[in-house]
PDB file of N, CA and C in Angstrom:
ATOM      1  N   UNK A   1     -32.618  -6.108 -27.601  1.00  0.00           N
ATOM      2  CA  UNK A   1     -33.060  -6.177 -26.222  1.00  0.00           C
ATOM      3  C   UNK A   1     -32.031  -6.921 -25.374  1.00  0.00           C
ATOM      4  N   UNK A   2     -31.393  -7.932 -26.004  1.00  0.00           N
ATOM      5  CA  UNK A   2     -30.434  -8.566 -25.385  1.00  0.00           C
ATOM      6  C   UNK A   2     -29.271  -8.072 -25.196  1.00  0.00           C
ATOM      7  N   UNK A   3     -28.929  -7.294 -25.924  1.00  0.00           N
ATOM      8  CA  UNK A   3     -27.410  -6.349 -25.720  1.00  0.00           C
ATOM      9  C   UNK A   3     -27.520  -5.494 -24.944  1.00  0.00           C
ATOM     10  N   UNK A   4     -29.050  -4.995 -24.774  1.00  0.00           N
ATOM     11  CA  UNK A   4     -28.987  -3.692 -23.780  1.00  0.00           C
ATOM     12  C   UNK A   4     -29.036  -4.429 -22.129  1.00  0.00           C
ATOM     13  N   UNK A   5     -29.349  -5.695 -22.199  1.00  0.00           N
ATOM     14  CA  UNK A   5     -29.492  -6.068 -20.987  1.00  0.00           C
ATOM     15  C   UNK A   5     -28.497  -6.511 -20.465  1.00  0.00           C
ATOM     16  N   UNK A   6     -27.659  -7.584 -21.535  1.00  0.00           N
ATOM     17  CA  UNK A   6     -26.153  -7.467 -21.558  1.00  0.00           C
ATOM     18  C   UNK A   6     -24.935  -5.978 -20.911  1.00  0.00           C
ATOM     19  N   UNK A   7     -25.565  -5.081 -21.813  1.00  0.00           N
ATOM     20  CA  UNK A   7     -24.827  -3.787 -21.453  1.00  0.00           C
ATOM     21  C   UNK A   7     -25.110  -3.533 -20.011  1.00  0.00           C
ATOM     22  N   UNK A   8     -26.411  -3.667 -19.675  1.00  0.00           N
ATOM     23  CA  UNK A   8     -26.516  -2.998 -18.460  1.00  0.00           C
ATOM     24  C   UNK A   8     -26.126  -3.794 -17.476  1.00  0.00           C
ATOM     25  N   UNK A   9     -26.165  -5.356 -17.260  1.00  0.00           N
ATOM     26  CA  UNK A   9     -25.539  -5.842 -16.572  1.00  0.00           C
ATOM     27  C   UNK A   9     -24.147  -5.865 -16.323  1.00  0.00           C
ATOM     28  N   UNK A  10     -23.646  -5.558 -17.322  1.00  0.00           N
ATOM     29  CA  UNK A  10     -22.106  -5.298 -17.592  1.00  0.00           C
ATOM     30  C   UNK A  10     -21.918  -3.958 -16.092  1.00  0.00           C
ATOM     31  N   UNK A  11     -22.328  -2.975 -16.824  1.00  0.00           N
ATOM     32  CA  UNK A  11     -22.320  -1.166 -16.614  1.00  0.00           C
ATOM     33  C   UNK A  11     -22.484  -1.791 -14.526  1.00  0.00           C
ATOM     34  N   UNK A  12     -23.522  -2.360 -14.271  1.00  0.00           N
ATOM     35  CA  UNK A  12     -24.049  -2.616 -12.791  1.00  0.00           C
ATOM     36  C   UNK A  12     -22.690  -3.847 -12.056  1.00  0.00           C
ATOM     37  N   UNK A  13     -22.463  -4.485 -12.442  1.00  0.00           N
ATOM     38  CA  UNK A  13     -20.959  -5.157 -12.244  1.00  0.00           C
ATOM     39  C   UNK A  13     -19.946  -4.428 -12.027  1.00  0.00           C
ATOM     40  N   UNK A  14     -19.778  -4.017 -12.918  1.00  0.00           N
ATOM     41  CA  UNK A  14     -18.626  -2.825 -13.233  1.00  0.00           C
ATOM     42  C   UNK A  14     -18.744  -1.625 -11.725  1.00  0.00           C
ATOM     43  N   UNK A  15     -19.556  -1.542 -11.798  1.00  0.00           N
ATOM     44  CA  UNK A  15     -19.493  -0.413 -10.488  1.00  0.00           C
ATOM     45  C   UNK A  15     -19.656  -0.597  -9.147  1.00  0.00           C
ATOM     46  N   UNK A  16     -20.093  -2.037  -9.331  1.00  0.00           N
ATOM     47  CA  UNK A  16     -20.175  -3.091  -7.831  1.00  0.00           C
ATOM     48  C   UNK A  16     -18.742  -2.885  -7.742  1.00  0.00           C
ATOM     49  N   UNK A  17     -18.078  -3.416  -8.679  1.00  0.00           N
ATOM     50  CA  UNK A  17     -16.613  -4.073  -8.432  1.00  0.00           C
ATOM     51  C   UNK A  17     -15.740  -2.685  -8.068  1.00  0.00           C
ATOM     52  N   UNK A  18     -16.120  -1.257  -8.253  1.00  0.00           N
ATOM     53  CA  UNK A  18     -15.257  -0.374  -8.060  1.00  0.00           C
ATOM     54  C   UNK A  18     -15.581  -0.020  -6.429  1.00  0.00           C
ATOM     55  N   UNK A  19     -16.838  -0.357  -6.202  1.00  0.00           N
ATOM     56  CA  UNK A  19     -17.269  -0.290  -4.678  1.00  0.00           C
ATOM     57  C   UNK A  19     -16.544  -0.973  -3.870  1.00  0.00           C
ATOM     58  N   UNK A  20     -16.550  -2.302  -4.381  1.00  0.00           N
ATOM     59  CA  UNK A  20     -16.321  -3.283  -3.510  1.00  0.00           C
ATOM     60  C   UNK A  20     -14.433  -3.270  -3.478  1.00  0.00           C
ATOM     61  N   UNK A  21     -13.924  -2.592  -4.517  1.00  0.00           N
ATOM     62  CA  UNK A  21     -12.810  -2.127  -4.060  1.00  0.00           C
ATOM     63  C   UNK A  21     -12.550  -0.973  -3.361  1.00  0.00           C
ATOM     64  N   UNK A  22     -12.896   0.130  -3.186  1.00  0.00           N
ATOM     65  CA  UNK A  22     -13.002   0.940  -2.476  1.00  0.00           C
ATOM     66  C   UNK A  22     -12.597   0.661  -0.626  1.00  0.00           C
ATOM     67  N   UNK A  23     -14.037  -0.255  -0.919  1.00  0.00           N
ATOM     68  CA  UNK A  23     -14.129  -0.787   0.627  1.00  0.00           C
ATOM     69  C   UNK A  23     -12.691  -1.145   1.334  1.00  0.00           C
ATOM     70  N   UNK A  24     -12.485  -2.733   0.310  1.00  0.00           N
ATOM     71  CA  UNK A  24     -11.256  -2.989   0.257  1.00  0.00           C
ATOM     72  C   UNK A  24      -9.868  -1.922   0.622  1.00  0.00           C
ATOM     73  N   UNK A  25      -9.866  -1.151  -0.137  1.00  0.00           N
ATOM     74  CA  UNK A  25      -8.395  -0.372   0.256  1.00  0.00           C
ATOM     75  C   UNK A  25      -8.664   0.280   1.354  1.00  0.00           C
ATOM     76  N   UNK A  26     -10.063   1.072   1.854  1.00  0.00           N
ATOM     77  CA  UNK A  26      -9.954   1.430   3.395  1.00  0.00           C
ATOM     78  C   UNK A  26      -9.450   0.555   4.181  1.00  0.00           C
ATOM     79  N   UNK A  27      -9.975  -0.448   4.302  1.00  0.00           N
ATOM     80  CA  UNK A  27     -10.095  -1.789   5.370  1.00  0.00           C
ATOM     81  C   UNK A  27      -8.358  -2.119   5.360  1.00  0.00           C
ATOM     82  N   UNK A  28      -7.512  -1.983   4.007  1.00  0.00           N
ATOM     83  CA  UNK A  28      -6.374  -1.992   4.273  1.00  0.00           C
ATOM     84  C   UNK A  28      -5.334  -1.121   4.476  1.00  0.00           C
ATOM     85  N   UNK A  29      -5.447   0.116   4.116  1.00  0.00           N
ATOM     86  CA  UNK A  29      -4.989   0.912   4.814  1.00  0.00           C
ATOM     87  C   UNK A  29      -5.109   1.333   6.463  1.00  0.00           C
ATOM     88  N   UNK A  30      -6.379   0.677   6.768  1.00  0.00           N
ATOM     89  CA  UNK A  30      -6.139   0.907   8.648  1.00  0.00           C
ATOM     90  C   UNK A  30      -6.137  -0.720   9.180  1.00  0.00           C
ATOM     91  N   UNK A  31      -4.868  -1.921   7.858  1.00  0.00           N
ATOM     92  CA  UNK A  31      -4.831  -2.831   8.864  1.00  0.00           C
ATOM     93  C   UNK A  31      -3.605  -3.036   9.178  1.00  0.00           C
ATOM     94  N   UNK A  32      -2.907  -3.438  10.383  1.00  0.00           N
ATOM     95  CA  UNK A  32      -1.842  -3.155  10.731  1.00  0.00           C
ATOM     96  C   UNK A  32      -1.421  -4.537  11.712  1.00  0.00           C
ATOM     97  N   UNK A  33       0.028  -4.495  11.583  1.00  0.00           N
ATOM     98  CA  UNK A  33       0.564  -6.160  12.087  1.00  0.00           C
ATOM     99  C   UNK A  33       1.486  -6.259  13.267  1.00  0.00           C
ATOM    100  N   UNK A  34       1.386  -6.435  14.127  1.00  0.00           N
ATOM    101  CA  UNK A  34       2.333  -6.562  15.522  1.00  0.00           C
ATOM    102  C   UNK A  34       3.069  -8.077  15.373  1.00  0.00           C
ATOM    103  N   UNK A  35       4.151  -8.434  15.302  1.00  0.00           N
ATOM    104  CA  UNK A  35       5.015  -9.444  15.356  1.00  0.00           C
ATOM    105  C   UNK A  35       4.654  -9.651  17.072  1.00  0.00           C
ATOM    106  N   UNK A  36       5.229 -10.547  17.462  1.00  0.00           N
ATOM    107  CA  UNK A  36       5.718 -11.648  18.285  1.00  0.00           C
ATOM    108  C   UNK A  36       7.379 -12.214  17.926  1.00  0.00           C
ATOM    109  N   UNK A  37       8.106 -11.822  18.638  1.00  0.00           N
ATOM    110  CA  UNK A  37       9.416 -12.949  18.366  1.00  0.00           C
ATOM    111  C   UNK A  37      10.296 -12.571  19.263  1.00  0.00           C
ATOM    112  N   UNK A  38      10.656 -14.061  19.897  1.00  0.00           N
ATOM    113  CA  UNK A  38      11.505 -13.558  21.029  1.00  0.00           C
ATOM    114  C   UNK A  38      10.858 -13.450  22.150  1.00  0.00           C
ATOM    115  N   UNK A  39       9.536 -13.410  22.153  1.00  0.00           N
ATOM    116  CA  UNK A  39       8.497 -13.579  23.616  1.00  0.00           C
ATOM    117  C   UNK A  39       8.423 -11.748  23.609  1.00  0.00           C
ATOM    118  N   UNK A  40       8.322 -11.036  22.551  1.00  0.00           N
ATOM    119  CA  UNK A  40       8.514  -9.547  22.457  1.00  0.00           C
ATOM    120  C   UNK A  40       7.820  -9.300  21.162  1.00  0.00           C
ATOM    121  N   UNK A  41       6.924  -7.820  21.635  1.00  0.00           N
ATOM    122  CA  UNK A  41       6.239  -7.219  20.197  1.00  0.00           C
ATOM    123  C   UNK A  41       7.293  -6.471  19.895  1.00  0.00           C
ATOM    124  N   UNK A  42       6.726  -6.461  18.277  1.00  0.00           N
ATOM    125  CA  UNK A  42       7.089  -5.342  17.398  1.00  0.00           C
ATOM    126  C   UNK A  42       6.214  -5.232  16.111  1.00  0.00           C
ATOM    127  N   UNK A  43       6.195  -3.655  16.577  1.00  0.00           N
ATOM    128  CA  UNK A  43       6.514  -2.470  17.130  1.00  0.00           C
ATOM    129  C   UNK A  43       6.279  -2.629  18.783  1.00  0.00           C
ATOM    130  N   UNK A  44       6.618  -2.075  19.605  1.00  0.00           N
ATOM    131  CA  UNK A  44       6.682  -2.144  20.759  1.00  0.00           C
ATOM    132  C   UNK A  44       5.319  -0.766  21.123  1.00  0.00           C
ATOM    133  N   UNK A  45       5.315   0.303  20.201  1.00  0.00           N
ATOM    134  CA  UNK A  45       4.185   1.282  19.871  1.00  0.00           C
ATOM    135  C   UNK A  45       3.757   1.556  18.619  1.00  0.00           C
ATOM    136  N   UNK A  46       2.436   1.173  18.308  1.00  0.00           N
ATOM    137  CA  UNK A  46       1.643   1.348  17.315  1.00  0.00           C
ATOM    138  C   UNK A  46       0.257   2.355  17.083  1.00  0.00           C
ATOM    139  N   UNK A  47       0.890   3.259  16.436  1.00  0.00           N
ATOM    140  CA  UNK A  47      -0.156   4.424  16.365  1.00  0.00           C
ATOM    141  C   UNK A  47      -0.569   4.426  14.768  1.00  0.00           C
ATOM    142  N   UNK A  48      -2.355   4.485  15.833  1.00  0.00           N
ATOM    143  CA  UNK A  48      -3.388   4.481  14.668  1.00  0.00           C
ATOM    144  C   UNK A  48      -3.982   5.585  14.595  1.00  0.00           C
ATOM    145  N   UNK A  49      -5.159   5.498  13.535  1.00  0.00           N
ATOM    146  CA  UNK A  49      -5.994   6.772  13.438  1.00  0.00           C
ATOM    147  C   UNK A  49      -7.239   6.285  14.598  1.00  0.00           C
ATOM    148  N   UNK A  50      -7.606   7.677  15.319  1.00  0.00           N
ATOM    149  CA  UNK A  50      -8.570   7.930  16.152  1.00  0.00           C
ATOM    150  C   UNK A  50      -9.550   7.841  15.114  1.00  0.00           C
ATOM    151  N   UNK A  51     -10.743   7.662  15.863  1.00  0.00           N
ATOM    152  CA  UNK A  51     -12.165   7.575  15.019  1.00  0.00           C
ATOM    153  C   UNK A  51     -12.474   6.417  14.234  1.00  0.00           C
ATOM    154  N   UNK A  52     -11.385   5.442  13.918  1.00  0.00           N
ATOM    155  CA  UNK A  52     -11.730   4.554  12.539  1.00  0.00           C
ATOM    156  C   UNK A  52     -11.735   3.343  13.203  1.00  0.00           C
ATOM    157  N   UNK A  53     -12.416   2.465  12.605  1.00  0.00           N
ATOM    158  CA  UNK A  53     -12.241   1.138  12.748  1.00  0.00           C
ATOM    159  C   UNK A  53     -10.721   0.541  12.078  1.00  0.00           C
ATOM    160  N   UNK A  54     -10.044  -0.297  13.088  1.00  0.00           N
ATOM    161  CA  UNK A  54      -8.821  -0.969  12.371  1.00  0.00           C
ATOM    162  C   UNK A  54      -8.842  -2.681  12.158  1.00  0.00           C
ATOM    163  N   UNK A  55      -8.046  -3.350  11.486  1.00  0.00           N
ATOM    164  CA  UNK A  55      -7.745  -4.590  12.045  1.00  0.00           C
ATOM    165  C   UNK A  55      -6.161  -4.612  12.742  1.00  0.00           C
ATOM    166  N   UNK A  56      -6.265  -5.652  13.311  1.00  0.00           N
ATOM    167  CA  UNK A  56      -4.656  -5.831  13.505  1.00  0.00           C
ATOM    168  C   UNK A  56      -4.257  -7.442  13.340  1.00  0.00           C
ATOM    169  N   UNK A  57      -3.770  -7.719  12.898  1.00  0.00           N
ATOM    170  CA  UNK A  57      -2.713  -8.683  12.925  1.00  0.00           C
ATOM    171  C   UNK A  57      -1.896  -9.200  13.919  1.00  0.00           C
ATOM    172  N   UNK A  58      -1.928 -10.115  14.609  1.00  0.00           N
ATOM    173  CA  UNK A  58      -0.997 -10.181  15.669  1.00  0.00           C
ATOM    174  C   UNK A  58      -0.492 -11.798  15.344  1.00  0.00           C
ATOM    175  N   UNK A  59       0.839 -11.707  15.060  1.00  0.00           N
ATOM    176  CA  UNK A  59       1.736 -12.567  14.358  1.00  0.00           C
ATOM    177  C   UNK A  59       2.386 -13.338  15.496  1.00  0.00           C
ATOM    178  N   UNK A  60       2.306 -14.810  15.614  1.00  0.00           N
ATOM    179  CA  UNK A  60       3.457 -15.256  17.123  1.00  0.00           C
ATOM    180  C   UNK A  60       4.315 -15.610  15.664  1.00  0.00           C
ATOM    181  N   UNK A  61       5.575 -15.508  16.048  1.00  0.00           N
ATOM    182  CA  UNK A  61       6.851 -16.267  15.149  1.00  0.00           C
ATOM    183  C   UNK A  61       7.197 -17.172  16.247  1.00  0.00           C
ATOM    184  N   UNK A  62       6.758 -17.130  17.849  1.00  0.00           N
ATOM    185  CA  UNK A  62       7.591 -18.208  18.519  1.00  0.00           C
ATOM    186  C   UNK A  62       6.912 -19.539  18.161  1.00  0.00           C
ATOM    187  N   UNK A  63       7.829 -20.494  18.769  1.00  0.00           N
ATOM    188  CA  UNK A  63       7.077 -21.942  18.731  1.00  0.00           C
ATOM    189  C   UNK A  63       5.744 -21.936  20.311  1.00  0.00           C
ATOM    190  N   UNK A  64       6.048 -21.125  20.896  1.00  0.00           N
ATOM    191  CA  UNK A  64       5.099 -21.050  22.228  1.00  0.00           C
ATOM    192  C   UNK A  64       3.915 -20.453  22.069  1.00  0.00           C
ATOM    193  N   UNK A  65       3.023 -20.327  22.649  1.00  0.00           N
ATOM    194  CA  UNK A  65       2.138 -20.037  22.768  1.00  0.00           C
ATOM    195  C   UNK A  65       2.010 -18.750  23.272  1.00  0.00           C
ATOM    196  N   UNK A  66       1.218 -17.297  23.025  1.00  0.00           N
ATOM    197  CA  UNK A  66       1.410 -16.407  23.668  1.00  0.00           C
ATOM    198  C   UNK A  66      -0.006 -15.659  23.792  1.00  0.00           C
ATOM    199  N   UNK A  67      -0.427 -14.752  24.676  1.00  0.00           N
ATOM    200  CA  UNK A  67      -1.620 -13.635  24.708  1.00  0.00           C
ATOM    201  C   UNK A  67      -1.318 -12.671  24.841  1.00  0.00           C
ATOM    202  N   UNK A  68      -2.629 -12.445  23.657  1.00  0.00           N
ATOM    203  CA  UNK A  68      -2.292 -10.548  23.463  1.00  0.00           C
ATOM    204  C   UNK A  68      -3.582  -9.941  24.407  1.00  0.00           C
ATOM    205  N   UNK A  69      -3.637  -9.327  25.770  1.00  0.00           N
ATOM    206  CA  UNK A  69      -4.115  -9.051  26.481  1.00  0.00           C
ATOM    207  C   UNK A  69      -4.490  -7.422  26.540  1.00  0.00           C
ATOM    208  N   UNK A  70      -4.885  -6.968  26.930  1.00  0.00           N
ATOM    209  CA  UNK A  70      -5.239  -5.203  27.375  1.00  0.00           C
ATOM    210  C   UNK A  70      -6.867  -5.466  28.084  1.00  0.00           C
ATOM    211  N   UNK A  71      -6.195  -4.566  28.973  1.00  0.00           N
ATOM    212  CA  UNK A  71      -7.556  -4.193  29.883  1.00  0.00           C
ATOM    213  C   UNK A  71      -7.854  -2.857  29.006  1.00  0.00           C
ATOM    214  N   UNK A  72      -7.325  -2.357  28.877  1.00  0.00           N
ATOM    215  CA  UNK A  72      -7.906  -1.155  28.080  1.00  0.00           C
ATOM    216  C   UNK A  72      -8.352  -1.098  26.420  1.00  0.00           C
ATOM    217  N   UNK A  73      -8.311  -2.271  25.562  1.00  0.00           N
ATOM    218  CA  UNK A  73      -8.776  -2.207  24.874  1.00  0.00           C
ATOM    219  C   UNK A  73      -9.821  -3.676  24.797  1.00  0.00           C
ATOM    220  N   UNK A  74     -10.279  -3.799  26.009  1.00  0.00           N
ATOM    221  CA  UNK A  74     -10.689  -5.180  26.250  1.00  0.00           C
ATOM    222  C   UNK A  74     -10.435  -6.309  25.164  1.00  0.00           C
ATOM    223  N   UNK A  75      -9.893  -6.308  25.242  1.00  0.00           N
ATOM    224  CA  UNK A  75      -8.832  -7.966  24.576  1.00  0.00           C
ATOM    225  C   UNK A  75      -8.017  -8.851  25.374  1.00  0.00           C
ATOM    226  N   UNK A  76      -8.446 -10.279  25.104  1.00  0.00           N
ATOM    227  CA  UNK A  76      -7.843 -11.304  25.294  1.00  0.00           C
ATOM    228  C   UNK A  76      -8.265 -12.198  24.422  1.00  0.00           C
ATOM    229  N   UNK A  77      -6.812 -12.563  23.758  1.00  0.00           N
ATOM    230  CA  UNK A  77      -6.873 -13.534  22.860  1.00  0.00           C
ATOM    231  C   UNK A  77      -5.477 -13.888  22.757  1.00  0.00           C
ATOM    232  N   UNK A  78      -5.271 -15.462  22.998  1.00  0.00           N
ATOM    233  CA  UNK A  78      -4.434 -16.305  22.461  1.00  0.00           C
ATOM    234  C   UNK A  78      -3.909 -16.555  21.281  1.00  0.00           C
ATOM    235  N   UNK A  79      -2.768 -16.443  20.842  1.00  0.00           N
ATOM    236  CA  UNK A  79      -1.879 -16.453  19.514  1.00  0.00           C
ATOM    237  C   UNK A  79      -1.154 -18.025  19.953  1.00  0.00           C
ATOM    238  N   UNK A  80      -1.260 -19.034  18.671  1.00  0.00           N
ATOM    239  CA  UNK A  80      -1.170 -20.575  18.877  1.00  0.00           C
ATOM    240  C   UNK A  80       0.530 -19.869  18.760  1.00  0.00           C
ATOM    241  N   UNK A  81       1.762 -20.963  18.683  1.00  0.00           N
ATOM    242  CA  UNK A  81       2.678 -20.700  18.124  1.00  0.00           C
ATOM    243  C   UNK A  81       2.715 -20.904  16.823  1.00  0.00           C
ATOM    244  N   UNK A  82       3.600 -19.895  15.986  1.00  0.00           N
ATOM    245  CA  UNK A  82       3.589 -19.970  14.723  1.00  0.00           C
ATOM    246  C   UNK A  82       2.353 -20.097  13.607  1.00  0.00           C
ATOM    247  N   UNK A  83       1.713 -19.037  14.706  1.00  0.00           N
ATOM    248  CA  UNK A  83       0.553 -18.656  14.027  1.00  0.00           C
ATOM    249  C   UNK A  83      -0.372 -17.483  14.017  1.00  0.00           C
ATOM    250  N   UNK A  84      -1.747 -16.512  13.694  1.00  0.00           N
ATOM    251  CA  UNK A  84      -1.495 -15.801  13.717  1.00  0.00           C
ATOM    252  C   UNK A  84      -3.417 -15.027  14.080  1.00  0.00           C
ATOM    253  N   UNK A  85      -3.084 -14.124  14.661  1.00  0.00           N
ATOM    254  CA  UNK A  85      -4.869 -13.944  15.130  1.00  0.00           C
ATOM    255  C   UNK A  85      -5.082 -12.558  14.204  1.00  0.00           C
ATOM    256  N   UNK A  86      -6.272 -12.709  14.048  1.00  0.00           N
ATOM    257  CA  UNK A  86      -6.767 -11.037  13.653  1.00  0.00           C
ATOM    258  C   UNK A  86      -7.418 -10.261  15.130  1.00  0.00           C
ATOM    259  N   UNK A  87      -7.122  -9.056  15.161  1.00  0.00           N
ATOM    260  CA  UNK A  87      -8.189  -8.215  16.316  1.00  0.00           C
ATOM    261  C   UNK A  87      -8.607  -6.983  15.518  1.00  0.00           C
ATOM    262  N   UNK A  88     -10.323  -6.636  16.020  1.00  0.00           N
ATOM    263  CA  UNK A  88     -10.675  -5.361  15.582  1.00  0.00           C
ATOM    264  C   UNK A  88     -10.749  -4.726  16.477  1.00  0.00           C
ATOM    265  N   UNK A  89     -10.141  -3.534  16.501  1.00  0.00           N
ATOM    266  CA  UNK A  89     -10.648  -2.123  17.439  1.00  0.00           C
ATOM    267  C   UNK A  89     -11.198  -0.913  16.745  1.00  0.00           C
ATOM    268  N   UNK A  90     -11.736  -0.291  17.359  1.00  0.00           N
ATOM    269  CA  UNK A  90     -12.486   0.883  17.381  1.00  0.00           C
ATOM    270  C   UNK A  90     -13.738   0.448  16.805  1.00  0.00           C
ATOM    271  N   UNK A  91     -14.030   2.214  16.285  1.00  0.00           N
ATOM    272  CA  UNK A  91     -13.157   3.464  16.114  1.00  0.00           C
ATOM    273  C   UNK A  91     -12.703   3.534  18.027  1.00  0.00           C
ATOM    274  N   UNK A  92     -11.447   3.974  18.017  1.00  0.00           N
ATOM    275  CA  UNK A  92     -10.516   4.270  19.111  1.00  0.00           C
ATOM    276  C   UNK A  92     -11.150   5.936  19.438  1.00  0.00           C
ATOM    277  N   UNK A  93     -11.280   6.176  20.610  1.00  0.00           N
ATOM    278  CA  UNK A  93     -11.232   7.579  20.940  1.00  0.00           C
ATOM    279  C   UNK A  93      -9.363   7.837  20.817  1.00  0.00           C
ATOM    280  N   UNK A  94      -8.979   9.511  20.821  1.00  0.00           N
ATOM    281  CA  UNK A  94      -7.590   9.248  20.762  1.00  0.00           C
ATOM    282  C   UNK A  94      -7.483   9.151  22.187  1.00  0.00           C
ATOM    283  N   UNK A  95      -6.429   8.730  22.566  1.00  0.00           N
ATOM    284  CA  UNK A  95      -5.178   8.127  24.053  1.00  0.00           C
ATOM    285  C   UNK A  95      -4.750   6.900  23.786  1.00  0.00           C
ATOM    286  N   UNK A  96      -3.769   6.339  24.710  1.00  0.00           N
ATOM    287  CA  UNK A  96      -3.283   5.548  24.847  1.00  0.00           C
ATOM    288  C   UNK A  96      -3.674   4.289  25.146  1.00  0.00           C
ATOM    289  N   UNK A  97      -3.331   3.180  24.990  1.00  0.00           N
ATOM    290  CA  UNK A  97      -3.631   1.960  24.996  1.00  0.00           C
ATOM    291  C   UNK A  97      -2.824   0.930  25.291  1.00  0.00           C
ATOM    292  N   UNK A  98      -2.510   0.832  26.478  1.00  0.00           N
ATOM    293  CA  UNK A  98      -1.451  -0.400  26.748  1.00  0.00           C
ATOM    294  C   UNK A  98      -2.194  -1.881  26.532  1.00  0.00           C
ATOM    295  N   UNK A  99      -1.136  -3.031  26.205  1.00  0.00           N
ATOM    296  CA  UNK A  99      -1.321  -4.330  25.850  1.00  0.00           C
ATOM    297  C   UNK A  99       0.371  -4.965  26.226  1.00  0.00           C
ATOM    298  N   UNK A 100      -0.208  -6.543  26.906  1.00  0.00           N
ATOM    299  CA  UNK A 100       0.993  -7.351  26.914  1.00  0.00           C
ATOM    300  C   UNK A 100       0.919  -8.347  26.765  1.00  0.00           C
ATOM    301  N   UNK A 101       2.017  -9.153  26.505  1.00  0.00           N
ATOM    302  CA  UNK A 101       1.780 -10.519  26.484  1.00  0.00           C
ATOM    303  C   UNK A 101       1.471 -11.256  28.049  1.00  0.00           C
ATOM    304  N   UNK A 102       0.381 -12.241  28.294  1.00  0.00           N
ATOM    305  CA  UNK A 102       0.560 -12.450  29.563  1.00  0.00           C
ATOM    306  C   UNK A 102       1.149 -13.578  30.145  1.00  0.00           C
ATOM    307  N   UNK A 103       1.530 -14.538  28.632  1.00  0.00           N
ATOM    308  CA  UNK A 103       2.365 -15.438  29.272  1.00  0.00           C
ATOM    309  C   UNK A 103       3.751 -15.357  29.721  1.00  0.00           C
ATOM    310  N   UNK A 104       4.006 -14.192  29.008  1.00  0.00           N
ATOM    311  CA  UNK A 104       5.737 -13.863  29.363  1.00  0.00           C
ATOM    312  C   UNK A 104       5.416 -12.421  29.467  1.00  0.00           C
ATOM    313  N   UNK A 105       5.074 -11.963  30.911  1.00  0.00           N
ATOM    314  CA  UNK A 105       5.018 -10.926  31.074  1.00  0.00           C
ATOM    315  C   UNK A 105       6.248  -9.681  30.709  1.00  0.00           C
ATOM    316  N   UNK A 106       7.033 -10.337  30.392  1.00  0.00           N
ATOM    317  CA  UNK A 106       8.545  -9.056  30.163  1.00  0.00           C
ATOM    318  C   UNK A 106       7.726  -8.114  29.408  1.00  0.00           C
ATOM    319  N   UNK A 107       6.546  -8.521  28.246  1.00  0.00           N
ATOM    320  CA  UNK A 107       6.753  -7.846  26.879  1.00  0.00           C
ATOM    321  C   UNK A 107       5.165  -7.128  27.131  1.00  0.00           C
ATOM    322  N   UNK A 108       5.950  -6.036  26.704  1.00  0.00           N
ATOM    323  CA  UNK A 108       4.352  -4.944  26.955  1.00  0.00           C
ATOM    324  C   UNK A 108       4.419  -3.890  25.707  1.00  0.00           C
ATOM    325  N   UNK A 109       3.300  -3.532  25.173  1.00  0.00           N
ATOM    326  CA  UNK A 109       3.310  -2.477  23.957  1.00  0.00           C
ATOM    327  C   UNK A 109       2.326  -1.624  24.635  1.00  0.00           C
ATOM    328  N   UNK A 110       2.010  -0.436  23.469  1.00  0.00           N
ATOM    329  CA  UNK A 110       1.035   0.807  23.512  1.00  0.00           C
ATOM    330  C   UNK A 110       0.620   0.868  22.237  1.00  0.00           C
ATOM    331  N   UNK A 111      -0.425   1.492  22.041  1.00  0.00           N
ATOM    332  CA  UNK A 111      -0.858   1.765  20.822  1.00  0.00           C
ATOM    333  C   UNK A 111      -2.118   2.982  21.120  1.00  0.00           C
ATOM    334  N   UNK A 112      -1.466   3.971  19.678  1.00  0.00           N
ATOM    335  CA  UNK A 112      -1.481   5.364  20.205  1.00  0.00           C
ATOM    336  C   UNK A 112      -2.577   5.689  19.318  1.00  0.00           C
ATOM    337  N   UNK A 113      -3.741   6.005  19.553  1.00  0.00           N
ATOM    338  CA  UNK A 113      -4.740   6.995  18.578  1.00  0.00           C
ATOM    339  C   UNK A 113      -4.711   7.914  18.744  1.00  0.00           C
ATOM    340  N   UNK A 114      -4.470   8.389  17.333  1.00  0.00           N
ATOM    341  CA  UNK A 114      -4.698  10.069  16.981  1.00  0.00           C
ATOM    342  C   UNK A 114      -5.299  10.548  15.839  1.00  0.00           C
TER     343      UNK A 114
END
């Protein structure tokens, strides 16, 4: 009685853990990282998949302080220096998506769903 309960707890683990990786590799395959350096993104355009939920990464390498802004993907959020924010979007309809930094306005990106 004990081995089978053993077994089956085993067997029910076992297939959690293939789930719970699953999840995992979606979630990383649509997560994606925009640098900061230089008071400038990169990629300067970042195209995702339409329909999905993503994360993004948004990396400052400066010592300053910077925001990653868009009116069109309603975001505002502050990146400390030398440090680093997560953002979620979507699922994105596809078009375009401009974003800039607003403390040093020079630096502006897009990010493209399709």
């Amino acid at each position: 009685m004990k081995n089978n309960l053993l077994a089956s707890f085993l067997i029910v683990s076992m297939a959690m853990g293939c789930v719970g990786m699953a999840f995992a590799q979606e979630a990383n395959s649509n997560a994606l990282t925009i640098v900061i350096k230089n008071h400038q993104f990169d990629p300067q355009q970042l195209t995702v998949p339409a329909g999905k939920k993503i994360q993004i990464t948004v990396e400052n390498q400066d010592q300053t302080p910077e925001e990653f802004e868009s009116f069109d993907l309603d975001r505002e959020q502050v990146v400390e220096g030398n440090k680093k924010i997560t953002v979620f979007l979507g699922p994105l309809s596809p078009g375009k998506y401009n974003y800039w930094a607003d403390f040093h306005k020079s630096s502006t990106g897009i990010i493209v769903a399709q």
